[in-house]
Every structure is written in structure tokens, then in C-alpha cells.
PDB file of N, CA and C in Angstrom:
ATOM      1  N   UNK A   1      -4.095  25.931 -43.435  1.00  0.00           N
ATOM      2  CA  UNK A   1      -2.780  25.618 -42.949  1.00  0.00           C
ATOM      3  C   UNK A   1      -2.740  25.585 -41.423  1.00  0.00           C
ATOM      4  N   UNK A   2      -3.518  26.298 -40.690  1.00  0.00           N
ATOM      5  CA  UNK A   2      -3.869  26.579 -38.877  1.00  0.00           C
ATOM      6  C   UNK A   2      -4.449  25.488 -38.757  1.00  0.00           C
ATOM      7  N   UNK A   3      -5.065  25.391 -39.767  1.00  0.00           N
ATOM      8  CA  UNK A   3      -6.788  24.409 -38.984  1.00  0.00           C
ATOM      9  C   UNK A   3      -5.851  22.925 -38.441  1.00  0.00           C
ATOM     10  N   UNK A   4      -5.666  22.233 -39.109  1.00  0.00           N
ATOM     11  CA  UNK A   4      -4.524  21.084 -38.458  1.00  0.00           C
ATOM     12  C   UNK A   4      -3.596  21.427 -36.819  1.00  0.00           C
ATOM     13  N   UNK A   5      -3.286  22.282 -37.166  1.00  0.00           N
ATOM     14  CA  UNK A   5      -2.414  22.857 -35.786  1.00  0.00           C
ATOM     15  C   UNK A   5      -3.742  23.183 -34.681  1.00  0.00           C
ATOM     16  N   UNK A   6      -4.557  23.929 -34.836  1.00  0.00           N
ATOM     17  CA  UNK A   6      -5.186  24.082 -33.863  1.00  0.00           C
ATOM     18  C   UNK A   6      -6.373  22.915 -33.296  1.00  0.00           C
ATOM     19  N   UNK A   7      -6.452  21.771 -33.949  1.00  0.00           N
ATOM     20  CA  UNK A   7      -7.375  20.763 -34.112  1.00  0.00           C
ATOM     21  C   UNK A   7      -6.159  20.313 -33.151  1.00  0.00           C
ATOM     22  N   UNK A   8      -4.905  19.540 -33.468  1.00  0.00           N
ATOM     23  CA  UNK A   8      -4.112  19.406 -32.756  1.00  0.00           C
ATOM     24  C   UNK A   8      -3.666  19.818 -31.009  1.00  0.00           C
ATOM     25  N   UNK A   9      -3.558  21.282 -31.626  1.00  0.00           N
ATOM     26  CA  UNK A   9      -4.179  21.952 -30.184  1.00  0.00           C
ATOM     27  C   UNK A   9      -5.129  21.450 -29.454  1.00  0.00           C
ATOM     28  N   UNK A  10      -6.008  21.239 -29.744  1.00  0.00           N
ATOM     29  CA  UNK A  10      -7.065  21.353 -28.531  1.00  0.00           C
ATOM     30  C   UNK A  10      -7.453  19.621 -28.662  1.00  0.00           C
ATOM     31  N   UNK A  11      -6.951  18.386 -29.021  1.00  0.00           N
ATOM     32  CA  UNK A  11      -6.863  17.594 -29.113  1.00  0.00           C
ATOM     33  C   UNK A  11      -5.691  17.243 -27.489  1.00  0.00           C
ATOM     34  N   UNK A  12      -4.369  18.063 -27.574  1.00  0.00           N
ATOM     35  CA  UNK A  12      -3.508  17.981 -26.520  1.00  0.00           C
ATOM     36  C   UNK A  12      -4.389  18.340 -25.423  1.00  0.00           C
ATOM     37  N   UNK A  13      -4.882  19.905 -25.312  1.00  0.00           N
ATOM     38  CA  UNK A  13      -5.516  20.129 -24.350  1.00  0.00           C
ATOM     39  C   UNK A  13      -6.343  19.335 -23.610  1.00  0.00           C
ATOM     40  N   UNK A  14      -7.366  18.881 -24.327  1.00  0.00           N
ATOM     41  CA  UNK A  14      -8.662  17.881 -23.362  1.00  0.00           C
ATOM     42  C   UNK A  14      -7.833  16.904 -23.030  1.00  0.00           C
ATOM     43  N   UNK A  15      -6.988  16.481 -23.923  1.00  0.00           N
ATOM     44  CA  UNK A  15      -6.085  14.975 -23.394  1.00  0.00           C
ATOM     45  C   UNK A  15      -5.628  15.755 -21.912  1.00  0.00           C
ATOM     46  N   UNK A  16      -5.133  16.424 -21.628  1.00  0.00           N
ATOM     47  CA  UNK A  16      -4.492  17.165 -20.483  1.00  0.00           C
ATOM     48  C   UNK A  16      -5.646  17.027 -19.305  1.00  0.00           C
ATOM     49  N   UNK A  17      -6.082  17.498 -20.173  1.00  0.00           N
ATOM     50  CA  UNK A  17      -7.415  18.188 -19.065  1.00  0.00           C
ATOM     51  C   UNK A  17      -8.154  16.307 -18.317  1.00  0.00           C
ATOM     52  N   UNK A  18      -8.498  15.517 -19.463  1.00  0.00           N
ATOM     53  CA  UNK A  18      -9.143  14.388 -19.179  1.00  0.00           C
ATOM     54  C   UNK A  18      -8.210  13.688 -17.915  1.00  0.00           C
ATOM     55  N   UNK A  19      -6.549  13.990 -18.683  1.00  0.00           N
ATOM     56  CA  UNK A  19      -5.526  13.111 -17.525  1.00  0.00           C
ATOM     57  C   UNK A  19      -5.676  13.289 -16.244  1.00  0.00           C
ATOM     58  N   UNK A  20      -5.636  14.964 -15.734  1.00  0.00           N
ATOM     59  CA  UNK A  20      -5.648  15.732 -14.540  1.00  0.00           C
ATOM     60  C   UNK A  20      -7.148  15.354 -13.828  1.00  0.00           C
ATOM     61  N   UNK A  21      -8.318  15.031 -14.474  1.00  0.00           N
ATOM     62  CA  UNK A  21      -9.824  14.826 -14.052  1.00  0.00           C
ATOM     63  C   UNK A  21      -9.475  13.484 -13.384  1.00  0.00           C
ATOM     64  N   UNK A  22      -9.003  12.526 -14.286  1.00  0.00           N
ATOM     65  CA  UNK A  22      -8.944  11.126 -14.161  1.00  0.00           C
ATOM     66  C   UNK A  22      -7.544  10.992 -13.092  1.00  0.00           C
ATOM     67  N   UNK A  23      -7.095  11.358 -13.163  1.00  0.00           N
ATOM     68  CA  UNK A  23      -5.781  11.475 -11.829  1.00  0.00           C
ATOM     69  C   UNK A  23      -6.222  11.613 -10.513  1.00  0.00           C
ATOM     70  N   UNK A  24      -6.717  12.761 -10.368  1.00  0.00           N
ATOM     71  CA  UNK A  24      -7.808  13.237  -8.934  1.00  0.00           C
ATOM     72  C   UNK A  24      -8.615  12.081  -8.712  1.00  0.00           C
ATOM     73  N   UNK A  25      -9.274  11.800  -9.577  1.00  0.00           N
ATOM     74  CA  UNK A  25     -10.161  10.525  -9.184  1.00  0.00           C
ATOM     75  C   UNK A  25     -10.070   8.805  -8.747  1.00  0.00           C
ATOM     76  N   UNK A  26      -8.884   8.973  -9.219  1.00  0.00           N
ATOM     77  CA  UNK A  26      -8.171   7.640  -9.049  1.00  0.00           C
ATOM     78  C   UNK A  26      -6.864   7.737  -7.854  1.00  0.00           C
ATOM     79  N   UNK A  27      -6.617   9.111  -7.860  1.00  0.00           N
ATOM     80  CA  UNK A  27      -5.373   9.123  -6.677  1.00  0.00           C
ATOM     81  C   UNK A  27      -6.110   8.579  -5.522  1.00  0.00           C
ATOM     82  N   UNK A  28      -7.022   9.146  -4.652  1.00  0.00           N
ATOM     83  CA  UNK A  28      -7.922   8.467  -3.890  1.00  0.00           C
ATOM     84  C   UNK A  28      -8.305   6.696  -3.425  1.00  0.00           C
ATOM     85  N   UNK A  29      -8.202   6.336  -4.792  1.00  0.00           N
ATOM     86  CA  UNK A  29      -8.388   4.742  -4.873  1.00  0.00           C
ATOM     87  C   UNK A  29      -6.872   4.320  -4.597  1.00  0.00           C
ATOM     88  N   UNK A  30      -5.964   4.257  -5.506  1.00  0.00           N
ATOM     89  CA  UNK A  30      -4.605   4.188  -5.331  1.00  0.00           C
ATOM     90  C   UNK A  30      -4.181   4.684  -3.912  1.00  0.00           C
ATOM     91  N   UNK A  31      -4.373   5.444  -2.526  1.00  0.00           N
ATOM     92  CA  UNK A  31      -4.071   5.605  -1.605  1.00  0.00           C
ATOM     93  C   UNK A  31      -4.799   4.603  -0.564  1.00  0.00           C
ATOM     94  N   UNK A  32      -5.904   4.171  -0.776  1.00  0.00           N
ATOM     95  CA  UNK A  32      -6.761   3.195  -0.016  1.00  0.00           C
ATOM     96  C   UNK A  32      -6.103   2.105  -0.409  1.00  0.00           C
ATOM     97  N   UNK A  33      -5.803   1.853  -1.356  1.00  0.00           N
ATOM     98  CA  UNK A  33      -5.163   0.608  -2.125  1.00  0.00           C
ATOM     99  C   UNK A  33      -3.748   0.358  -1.276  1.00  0.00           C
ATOM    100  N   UNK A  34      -3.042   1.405  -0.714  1.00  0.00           N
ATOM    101  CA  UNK A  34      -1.677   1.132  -0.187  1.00  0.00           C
ATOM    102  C   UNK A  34      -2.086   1.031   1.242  1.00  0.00           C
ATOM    103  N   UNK A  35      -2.846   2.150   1.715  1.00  0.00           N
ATOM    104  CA  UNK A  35      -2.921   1.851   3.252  1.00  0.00           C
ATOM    105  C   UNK A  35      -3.400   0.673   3.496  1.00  0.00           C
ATOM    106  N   UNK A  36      -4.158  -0.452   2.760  1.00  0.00           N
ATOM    107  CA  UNK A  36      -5.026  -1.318   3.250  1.00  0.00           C
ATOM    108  C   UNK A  36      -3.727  -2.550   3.030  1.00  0.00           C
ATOM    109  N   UNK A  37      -3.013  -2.203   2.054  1.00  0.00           N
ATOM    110  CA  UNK A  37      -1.753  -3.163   2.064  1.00  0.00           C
ATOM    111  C   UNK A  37      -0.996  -2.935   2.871  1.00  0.00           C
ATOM    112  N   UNK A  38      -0.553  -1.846   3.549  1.00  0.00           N
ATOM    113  CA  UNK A  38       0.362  -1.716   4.663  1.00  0.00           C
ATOM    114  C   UNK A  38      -0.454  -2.017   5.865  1.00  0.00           C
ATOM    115  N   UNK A  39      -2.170  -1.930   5.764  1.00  0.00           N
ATOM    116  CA  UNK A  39      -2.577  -2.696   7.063  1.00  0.00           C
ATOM    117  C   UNK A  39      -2.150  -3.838   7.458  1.00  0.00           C
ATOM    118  N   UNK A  40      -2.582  -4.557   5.893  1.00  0.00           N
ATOM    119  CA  UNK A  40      -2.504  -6.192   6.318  1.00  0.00           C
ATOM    120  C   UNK A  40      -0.954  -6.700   6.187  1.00  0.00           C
ATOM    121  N   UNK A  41       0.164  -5.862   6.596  1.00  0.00           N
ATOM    122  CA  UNK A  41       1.220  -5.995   6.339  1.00  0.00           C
ATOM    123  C   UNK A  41       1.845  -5.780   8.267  1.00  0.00           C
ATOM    124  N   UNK A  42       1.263  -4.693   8.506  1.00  0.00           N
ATOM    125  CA  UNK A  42       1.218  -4.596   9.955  1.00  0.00           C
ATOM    126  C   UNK A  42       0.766  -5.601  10.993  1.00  0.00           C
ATOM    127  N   UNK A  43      -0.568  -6.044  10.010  1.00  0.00           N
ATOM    128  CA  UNK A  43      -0.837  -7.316  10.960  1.00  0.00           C
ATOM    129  C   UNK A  43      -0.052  -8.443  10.910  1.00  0.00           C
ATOM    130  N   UNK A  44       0.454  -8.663  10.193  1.00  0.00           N
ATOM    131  CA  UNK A  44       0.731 -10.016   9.604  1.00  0.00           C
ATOM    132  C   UNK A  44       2.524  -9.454  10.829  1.00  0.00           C
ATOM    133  N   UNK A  45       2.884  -8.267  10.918  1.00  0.00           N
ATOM    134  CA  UNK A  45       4.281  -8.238  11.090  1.00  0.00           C
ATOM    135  C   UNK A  45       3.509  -8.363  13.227  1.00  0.00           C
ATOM    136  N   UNK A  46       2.810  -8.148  13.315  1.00  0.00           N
ATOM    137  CA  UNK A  46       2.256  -8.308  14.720  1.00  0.00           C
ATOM    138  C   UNK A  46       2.195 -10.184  14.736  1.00  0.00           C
ATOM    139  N   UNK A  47       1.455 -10.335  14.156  1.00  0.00           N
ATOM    140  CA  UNK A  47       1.499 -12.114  14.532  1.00  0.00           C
ATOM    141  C   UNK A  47       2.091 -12.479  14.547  1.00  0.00           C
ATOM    142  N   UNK A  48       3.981 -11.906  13.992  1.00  0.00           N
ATOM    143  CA  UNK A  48       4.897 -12.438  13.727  1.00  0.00           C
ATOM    144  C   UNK A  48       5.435 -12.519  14.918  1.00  0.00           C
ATOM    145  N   UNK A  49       5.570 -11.362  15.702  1.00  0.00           N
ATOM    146  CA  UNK A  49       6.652 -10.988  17.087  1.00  0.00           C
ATOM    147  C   UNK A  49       5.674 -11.581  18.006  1.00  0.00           C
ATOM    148  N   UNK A  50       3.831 -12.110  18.175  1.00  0.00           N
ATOM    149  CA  UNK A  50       4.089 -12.428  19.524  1.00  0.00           C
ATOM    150  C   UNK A  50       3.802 -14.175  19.067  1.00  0.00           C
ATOM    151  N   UNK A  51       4.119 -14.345  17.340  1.00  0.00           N
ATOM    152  CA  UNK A  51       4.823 -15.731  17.326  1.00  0.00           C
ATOM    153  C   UNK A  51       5.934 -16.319  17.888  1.00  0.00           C
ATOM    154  N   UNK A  52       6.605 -14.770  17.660  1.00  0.00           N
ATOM    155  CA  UNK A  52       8.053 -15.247  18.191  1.00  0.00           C
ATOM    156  C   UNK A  52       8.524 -14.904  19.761  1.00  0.00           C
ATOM    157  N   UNK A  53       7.488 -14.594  20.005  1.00  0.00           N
ATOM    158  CA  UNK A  53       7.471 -14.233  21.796  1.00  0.00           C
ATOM    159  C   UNK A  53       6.754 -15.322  22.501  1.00  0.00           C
ATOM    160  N   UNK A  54       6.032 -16.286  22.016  1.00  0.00           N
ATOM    161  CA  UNK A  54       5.742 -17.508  22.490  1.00  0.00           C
ATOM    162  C   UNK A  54       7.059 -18.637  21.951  1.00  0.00           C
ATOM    163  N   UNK A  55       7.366 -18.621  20.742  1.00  0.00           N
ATOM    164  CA  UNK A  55       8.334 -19.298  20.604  1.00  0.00           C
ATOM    165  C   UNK A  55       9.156 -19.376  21.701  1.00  0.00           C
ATOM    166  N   UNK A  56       9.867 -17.892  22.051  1.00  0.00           N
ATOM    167  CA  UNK A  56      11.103 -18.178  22.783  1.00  0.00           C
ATOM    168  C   UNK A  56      10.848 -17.965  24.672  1.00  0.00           C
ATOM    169  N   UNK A  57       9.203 -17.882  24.660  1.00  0.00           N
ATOM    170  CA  UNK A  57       8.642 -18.230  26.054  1.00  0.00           C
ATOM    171  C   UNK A  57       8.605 -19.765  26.443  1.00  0.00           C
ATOM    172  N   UNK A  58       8.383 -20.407  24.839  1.00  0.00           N
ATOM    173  CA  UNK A  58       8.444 -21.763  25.383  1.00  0.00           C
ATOM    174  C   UNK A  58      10.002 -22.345  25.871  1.00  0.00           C
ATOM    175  N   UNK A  59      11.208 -21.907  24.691  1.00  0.00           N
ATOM    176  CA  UNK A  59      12.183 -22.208  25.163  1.00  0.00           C
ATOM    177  C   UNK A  59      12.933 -21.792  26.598  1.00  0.00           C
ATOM    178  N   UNK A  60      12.660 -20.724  26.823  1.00  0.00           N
ATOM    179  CA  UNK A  60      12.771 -21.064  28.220  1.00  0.00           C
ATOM    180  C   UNK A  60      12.070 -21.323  29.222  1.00  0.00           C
ATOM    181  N   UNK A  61      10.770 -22.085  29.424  1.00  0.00           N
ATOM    182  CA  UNK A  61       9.983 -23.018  30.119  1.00  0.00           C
ATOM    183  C   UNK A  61      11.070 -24.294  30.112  1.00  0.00           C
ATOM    184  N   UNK A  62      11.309 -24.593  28.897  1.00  0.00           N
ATOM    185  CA  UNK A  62      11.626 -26.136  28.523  1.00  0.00           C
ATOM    186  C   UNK A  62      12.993 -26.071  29.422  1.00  0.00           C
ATOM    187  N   UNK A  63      13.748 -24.897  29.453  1.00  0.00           N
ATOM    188  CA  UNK A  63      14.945 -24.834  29.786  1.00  0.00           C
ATOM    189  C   UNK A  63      15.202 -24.885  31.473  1.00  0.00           C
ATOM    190  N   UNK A  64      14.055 -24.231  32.034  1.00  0.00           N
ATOM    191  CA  UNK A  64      14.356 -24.224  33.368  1.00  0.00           C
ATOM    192  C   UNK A  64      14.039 -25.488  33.995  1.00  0.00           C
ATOM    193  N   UNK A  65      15.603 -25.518  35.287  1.00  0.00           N
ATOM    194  CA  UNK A  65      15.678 -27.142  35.736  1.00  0.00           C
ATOM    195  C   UNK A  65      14.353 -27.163  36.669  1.00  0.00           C
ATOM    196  N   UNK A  66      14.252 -28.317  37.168  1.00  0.00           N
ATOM    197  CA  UNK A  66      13.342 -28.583  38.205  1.00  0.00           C
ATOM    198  C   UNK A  66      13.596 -28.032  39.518  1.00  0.00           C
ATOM    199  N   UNK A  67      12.831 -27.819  40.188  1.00  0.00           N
ATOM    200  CA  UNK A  67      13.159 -27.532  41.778  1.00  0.00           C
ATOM    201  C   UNK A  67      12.913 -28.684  42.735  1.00  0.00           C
ATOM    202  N   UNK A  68      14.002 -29.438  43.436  1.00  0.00           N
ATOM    203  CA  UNK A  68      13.555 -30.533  44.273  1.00  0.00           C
ATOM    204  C   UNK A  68      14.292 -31.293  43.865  1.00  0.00           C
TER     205      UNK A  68
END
């Protein structure tokens, strides 16, 4: 009448135990995985502003009158 329950038991346990092994090991990957996306997210937000800092360098080149 135990034997089921405790087979059960220790069926939960290793499942536990395997999750917590396999968690540690993969949290690691999953953190490289975000910083390397927020790298190329940083860059991409850098090319943006001195896109847009030549953009609006050109408009005012274009804008200023002549002298003479």
C-alpha cells in the first residue's frame, strides 16, 4: 500500500532535484542570451542618434544663407 506512494515520492524528488541541476546550468546561457541582445540593441540605438545628428547637421548646413 506505501510502495506506490513512496515510488511516487522519490519520482517527485529527482524530478526536483534534475529541475534545480538543469536551472543552474542553463540560467547562465539565458543571461548571455539577454546581454548580447541588449548589446546589439545598444548599438543599433547608437547608430541611431549619430544618424540623427548628421541628419539634422545637414539641415542646418543647407539652411545657412550665404555670406556676400
Amino acid at each position: 500500500m506505501m510502495r506506490p506512494l513512496v515510488t511516487l515520492a522519490a519520482v517527485g524528488l529527482a524530478g526536483v532535484v534534475v529541475w534545480k541541476l538543469l536551472w543552474g546550468l542553463l540560467l547562465p546561457l539565458v543571461a548571455v542570451a539577454i546581454g548580447a541582445a541588449l548589446f546589439i540593441v545598444k548599438i543599433a540605438l547608437a547608430a541611431f542618434l549619430l544618424f540623427l545628428a548628421y541628419k539634422l547637421f545637414q539641415k542646418v548646413v543647407e539652411r545657412r544663407p550665404e555670406a556676400g
